[in-house]
PDB file of N, CA and C in Angstrom:
ATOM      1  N   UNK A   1       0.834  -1.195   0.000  1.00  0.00           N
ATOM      2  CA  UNK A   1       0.000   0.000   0.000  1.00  0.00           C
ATOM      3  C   UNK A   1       0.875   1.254   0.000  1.00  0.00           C
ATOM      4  N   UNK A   2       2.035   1.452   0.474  1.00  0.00           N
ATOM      5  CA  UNK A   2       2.925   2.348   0.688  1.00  0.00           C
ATOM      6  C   UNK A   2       3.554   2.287  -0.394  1.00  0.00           C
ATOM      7  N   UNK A   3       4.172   1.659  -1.206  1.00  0.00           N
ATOM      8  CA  UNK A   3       4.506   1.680  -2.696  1.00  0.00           C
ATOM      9  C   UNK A   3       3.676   2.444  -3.444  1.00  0.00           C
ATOM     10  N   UNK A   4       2.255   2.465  -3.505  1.00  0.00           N
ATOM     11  CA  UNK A   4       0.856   2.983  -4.239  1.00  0.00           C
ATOM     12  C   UNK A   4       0.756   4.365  -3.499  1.00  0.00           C
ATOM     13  N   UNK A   5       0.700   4.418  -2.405  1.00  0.00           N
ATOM     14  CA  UNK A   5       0.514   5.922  -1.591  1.00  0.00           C
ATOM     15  C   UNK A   5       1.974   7.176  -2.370  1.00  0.00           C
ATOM     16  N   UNK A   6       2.896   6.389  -2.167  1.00  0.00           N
ATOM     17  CA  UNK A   6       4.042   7.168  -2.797  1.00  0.00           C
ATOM     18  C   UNK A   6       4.120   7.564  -3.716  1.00  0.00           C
ATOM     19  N   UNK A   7       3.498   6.691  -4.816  1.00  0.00           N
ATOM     20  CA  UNK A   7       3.685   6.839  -6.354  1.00  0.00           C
ATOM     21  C   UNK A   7       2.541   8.195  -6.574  1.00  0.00           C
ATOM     22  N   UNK A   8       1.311   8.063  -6.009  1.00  0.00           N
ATOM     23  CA  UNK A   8      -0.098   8.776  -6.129  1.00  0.00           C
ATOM     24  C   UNK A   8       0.284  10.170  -6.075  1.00  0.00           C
ATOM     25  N   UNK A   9       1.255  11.061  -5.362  1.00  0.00           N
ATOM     26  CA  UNK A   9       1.074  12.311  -5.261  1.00  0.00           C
ATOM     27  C   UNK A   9       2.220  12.904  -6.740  1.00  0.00           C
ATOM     28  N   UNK A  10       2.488  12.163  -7.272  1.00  0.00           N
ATOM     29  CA  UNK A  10       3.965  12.609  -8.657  1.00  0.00           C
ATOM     30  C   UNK A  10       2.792  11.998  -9.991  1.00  0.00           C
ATOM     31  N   UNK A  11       1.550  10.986  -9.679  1.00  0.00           N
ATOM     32  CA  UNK A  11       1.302  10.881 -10.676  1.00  0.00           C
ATOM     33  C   UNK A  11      -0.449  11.656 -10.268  1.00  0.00           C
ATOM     34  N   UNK A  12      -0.785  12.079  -9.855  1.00  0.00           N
ATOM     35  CA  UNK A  12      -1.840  13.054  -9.221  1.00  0.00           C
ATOM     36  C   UNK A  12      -1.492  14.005  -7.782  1.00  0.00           C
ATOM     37  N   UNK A  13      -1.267  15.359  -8.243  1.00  0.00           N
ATOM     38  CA  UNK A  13      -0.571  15.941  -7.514  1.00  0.00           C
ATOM     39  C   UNK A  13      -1.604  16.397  -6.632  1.00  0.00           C
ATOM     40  N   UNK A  14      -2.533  16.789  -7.409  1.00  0.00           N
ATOM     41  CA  UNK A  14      -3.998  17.233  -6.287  1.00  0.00           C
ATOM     42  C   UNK A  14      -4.571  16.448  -6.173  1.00  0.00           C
ATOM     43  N   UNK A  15      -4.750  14.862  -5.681  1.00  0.00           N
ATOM     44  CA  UNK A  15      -5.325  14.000  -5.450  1.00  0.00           C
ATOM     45  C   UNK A  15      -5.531  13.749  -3.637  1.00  0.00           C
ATOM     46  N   UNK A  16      -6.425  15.406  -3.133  1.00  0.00           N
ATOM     47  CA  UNK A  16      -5.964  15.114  -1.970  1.00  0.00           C
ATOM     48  C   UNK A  16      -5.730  13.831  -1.037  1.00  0.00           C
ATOM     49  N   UNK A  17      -7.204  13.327  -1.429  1.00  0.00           N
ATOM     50  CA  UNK A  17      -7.119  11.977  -0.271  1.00  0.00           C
ATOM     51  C   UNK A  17      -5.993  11.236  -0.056  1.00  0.00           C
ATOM     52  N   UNK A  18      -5.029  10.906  -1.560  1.00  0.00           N
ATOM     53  CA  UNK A  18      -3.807  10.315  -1.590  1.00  0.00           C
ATOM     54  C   UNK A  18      -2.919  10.649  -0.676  1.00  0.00           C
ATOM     55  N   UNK A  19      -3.058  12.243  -0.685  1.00  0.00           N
ATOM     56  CA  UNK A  19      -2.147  12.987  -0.157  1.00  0.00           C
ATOM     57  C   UNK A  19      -2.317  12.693   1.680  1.00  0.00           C
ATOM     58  N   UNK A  20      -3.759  13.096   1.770  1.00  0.00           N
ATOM     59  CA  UNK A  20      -4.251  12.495   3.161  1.00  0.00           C
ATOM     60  C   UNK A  20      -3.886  11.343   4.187  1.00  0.00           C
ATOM     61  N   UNK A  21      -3.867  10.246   3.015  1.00  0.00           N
ATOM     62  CA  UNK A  21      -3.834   9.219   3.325  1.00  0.00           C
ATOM     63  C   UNK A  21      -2.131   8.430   3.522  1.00  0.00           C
ATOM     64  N   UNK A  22      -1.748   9.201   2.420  1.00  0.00           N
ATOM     65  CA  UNK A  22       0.185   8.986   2.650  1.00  0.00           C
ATOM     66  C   UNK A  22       0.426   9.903   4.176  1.00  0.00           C
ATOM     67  N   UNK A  23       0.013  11.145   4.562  1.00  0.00           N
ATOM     68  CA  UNK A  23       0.715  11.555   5.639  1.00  0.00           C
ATOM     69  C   UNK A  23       0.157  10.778   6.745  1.00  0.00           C
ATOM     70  N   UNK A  24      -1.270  10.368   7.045  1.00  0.00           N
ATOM     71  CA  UNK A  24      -1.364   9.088   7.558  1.00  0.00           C
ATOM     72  C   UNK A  24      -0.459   7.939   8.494  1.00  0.00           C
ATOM     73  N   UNK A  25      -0.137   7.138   6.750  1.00  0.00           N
ATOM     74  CA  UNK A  25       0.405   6.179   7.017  1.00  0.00           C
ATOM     75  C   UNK A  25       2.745   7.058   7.503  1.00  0.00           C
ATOM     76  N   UNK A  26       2.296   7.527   7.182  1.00  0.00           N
ATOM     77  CA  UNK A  26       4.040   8.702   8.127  1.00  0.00           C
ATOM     78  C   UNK A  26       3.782   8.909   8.885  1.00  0.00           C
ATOM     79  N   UNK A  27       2.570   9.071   9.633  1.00  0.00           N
ATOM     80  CA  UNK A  27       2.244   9.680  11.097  1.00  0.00           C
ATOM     81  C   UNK A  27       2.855   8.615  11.611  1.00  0.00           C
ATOM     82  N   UNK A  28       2.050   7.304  11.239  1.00  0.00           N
ATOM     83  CA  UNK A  28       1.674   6.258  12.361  1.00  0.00           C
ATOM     84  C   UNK A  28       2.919   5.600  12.122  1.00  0.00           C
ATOM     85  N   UNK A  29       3.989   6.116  11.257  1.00  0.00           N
ATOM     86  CA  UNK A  29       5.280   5.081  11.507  1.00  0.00           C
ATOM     87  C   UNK A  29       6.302   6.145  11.963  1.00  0.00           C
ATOM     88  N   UNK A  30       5.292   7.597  12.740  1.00  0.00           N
ATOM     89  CA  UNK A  30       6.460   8.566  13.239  1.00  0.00           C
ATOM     90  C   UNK A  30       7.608   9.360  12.663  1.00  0.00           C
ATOM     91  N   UNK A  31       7.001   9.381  11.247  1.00  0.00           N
ATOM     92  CA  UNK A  31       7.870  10.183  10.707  1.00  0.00           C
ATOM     93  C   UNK A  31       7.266  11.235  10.168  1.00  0.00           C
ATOM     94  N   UNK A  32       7.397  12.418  11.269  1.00  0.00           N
ATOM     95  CA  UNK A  32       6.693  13.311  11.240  1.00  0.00           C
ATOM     96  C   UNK A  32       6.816  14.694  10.180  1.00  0.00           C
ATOM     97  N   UNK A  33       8.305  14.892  10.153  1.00  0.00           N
ATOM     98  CA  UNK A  33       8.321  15.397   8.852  1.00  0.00           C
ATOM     99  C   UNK A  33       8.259  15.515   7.536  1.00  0.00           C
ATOM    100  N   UNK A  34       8.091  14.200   7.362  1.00  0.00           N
ATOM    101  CA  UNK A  34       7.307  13.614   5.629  1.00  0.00           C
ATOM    102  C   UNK A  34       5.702  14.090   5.353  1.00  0.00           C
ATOM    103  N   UNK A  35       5.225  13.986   6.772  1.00  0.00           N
ATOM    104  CA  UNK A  35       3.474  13.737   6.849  1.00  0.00           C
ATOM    105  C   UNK A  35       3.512  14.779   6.692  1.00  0.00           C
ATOM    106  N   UNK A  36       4.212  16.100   7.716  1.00  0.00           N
ATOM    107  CA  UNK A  36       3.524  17.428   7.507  1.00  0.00           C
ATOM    108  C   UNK A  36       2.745  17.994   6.354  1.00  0.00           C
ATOM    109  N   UNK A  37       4.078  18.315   5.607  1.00  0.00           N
ATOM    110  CA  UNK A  37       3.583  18.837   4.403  1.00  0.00           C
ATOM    111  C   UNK A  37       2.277  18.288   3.399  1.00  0.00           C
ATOM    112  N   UNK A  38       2.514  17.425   3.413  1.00  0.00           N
ATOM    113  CA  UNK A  38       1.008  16.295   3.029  1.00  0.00           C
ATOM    114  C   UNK A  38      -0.122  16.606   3.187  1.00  0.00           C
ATOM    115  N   UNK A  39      -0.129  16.759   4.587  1.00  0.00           N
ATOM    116  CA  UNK A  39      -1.118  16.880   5.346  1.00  0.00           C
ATOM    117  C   UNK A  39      -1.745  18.172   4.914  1.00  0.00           C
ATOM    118  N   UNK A  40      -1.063  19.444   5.202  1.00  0.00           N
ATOM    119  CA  UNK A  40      -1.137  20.724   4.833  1.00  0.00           C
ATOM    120  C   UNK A  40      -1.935  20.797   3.819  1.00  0.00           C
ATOM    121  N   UNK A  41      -1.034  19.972   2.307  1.00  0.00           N
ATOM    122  CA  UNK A  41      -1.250  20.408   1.188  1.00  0.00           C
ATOM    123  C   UNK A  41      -2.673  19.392   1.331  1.00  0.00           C
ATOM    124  N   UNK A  42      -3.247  18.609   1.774  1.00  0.00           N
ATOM    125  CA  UNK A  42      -4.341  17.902   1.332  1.00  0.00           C
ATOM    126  C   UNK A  42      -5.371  18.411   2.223  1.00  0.00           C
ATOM    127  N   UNK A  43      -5.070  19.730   2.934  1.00  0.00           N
ATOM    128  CA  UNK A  43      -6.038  20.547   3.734  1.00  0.00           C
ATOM    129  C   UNK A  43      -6.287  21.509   2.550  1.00  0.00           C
ATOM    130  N   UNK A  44      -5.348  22.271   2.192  1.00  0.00           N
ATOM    131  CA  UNK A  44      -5.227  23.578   1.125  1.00  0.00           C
ATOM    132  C   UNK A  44      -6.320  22.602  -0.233  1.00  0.00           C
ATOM    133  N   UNK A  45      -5.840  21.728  -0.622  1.00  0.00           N
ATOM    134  CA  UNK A  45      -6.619  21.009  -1.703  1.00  0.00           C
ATOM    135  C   UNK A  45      -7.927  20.617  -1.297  1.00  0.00           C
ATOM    136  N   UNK A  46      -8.646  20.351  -0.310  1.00  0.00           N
ATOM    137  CA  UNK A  46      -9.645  20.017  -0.277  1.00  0.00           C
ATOM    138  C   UNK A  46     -10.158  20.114   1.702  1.00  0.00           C
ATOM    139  N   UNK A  47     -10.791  21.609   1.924  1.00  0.00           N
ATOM    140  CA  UNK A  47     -11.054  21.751   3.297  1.00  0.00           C
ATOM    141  C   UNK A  47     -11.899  21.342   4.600  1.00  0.00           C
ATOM    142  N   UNK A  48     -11.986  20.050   3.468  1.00  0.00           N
ATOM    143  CA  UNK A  48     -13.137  18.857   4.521  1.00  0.00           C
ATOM    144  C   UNK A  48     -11.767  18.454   5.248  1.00  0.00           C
ATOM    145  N   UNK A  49     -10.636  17.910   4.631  1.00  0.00           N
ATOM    146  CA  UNK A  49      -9.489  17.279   5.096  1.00  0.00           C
ATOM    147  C   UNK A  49      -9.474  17.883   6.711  1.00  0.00           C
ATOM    148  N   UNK A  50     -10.113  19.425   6.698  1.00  0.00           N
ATOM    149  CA  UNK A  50      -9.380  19.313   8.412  1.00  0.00           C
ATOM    150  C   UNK A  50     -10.740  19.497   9.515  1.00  0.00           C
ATOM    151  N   UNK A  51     -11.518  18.803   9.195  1.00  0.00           N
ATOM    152  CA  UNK A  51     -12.179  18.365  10.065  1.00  0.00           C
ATOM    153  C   UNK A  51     -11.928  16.868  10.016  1.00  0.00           C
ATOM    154  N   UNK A  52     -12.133  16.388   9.070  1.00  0.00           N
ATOM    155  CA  UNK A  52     -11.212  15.005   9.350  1.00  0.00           C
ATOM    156  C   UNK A  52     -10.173  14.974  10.349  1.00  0.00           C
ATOM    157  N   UNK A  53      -9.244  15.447  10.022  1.00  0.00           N
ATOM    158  CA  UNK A  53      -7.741  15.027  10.836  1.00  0.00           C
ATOM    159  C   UNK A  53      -7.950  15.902  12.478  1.00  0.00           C
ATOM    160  N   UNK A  54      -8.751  16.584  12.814  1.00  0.00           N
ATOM    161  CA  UNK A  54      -8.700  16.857  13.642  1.00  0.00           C
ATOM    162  C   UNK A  54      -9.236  16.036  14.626  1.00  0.00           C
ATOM    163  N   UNK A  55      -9.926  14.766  14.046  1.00  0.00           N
ATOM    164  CA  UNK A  55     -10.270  13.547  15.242  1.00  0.00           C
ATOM    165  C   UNK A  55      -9.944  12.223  14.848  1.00  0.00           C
ATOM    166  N   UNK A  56      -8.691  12.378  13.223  1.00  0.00           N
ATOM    167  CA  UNK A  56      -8.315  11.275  13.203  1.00  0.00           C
ATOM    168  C   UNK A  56      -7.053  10.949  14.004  1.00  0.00           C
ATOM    169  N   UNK A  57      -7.719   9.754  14.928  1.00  0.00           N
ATOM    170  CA  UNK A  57      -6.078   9.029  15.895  1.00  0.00           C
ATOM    171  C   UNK A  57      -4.890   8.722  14.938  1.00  0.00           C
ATOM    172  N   UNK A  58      -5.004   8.261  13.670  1.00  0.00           N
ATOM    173  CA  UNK A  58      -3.779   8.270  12.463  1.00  0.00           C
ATOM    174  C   UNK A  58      -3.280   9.518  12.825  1.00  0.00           C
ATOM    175  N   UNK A  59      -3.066  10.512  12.909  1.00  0.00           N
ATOM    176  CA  UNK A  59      -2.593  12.001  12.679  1.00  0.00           C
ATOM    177  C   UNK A  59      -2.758  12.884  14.165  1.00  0.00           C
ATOM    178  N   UNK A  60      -2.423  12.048  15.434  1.00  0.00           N
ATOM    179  CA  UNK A  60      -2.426  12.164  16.706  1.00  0.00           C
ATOM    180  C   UNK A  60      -1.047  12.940  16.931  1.00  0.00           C
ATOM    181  N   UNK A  61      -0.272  12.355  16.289  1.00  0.00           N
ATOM    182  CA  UNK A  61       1.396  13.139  16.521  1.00  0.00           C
ATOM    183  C   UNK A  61       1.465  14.371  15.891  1.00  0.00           C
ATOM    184  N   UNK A  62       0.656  14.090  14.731  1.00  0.00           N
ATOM    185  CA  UNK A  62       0.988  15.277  13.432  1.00  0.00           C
ATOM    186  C   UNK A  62       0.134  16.548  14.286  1.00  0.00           C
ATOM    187  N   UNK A  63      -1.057  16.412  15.330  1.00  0.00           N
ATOM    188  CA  UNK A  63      -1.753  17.902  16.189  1.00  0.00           C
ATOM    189  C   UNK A  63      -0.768  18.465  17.386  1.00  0.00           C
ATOM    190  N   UNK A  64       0.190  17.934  17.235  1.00  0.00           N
ATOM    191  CA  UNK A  64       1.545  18.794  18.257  1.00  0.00           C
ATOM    192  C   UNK A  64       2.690  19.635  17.839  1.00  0.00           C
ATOM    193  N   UNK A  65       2.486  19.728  16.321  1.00  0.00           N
ATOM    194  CA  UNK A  65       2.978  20.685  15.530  1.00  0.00           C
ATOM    195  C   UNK A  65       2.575  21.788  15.124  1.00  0.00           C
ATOM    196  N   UNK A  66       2.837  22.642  15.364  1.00  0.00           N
ATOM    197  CA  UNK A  66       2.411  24.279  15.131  1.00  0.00           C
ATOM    198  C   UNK A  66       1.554  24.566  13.947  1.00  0.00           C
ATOM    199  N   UNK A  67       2.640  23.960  12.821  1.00  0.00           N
ATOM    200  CA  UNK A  67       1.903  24.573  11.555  1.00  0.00           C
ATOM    201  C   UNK A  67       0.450  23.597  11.867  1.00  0.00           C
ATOM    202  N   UNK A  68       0.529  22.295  12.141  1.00  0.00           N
ATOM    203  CA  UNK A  68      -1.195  21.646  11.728  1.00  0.00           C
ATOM    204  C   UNK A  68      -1.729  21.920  12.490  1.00  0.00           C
ATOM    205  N   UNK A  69      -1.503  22.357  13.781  1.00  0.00           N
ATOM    206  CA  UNK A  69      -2.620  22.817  14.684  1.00  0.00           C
ATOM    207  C   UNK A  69      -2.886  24.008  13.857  1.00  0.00           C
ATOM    208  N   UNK A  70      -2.306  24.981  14.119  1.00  0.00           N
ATOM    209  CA  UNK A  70      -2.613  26.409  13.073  1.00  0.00           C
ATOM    210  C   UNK A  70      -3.275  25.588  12.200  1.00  0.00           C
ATOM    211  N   UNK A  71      -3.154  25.228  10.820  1.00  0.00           N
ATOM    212  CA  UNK A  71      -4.252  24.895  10.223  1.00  0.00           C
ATOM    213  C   UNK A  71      -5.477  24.047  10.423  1.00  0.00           C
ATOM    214  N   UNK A  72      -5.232  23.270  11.599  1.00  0.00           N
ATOM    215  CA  UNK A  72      -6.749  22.652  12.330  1.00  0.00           C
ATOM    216  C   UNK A  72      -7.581  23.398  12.819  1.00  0.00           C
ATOM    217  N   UNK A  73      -6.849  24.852  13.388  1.00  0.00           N
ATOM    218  CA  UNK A  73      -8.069  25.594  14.369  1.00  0.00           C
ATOM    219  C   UNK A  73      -8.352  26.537  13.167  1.00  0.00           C
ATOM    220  N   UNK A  74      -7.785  26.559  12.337  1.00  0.00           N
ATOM    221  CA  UNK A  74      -8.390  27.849  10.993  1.00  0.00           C
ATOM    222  C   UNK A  74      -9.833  26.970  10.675  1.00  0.00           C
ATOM    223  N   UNK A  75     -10.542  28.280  10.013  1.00  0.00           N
ATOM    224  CA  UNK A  75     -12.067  28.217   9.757  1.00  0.00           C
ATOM    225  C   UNK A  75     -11.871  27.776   8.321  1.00  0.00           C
ATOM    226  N   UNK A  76     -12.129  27.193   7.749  1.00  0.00           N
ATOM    227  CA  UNK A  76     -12.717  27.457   6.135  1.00  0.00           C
ATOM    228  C   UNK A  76     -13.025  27.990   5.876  1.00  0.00           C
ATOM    229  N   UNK A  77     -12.147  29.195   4.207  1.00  0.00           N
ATOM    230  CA  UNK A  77     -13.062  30.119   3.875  1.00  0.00           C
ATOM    231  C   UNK A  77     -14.505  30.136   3.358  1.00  0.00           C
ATOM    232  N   UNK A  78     -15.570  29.071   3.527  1.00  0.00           N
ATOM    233  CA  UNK A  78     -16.691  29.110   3.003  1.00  0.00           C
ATOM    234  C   UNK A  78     -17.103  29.276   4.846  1.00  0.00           C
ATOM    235  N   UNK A  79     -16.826  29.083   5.490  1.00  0.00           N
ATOM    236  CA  UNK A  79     -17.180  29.145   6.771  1.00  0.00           C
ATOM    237  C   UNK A  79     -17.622  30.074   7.038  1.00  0.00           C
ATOM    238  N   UNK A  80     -16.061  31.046   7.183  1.00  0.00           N
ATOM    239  CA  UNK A  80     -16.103  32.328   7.424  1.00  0.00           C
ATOM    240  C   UNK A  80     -16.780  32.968   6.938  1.00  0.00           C
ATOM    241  N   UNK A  81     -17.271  33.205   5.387  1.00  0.00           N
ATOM    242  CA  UNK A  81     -17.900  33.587   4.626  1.00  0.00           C
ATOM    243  C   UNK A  81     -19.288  33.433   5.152  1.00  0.00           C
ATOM    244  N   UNK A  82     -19.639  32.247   5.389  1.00  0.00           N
ATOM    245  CA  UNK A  82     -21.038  32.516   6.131  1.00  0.00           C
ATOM    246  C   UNK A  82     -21.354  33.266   7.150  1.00  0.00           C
ATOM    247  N   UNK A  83     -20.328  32.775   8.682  1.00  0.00           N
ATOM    248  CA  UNK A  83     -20.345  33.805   9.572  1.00  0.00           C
ATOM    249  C   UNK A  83     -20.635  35.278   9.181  1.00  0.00           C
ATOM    250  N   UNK A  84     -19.559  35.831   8.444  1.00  0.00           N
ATOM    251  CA  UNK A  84     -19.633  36.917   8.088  1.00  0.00           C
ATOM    252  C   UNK A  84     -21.140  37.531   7.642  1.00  0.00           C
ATOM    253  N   UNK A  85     -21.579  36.631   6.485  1.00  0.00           N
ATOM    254  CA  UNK A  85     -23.116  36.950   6.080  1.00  0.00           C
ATOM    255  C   UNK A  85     -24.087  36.853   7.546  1.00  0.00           C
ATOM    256  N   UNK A  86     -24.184  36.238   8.727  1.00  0.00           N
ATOM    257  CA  UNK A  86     -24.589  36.333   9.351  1.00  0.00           C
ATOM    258  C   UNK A  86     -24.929  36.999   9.897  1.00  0.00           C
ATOM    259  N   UNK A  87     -23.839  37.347  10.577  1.00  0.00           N
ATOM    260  CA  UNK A  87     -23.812  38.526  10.916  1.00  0.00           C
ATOM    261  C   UNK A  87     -23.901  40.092  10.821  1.00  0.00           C
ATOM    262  N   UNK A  88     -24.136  40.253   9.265  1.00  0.00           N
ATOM    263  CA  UNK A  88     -24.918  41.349   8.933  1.00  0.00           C
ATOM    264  C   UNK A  88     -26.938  41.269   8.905  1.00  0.00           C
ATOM    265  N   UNK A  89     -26.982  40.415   9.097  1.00  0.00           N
ATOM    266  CA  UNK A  89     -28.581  40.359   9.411  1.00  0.00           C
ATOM    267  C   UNK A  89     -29.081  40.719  10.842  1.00  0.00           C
TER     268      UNK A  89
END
């Protein structure tokens, strides 16, 4: 599966889930600086990714790092965007 996860992001670069799913499987073998970026980029590509990872146990190590917490507690800009409309009513 890790042969296939590797190959997926050089032959689909925005394929977040791939991307998701490779920093994943780096979390859980502790190699935390491979996953980061992954992770990131498969938040930036698709912003369901971080409500996911924010209660996936796979990616338990990867929420003690600055940058993914910073991007776990950020809103989605469609979020915000609503808030915002909200709050003018």
């Amino acid at each position: 599966a890790m042969e296939h996860l590797r190959i997926a992001p050089a032959e689909a670069p925005e394929h977040d889930h791939a991307l998701y799913m490779l920093a994943s499987v780096h979390a859980l073998q502790d190699q935390v600086e491979d996953a980061v970026p992954l992770l990131l980029r498969a938040i930036e590509l698709n912003p369901h990714n971080r409500a996911r990872a924010r209660d996936d146990a796979d990616l338990e190590a990867l929420r003690e790092v600055d940058s993914v917490r910073t991007a776990l507690e950020a809103i989605s800009p469609a979020k915000a965007e609503r808030r915002k409309l909200s709050r003018r009513r």
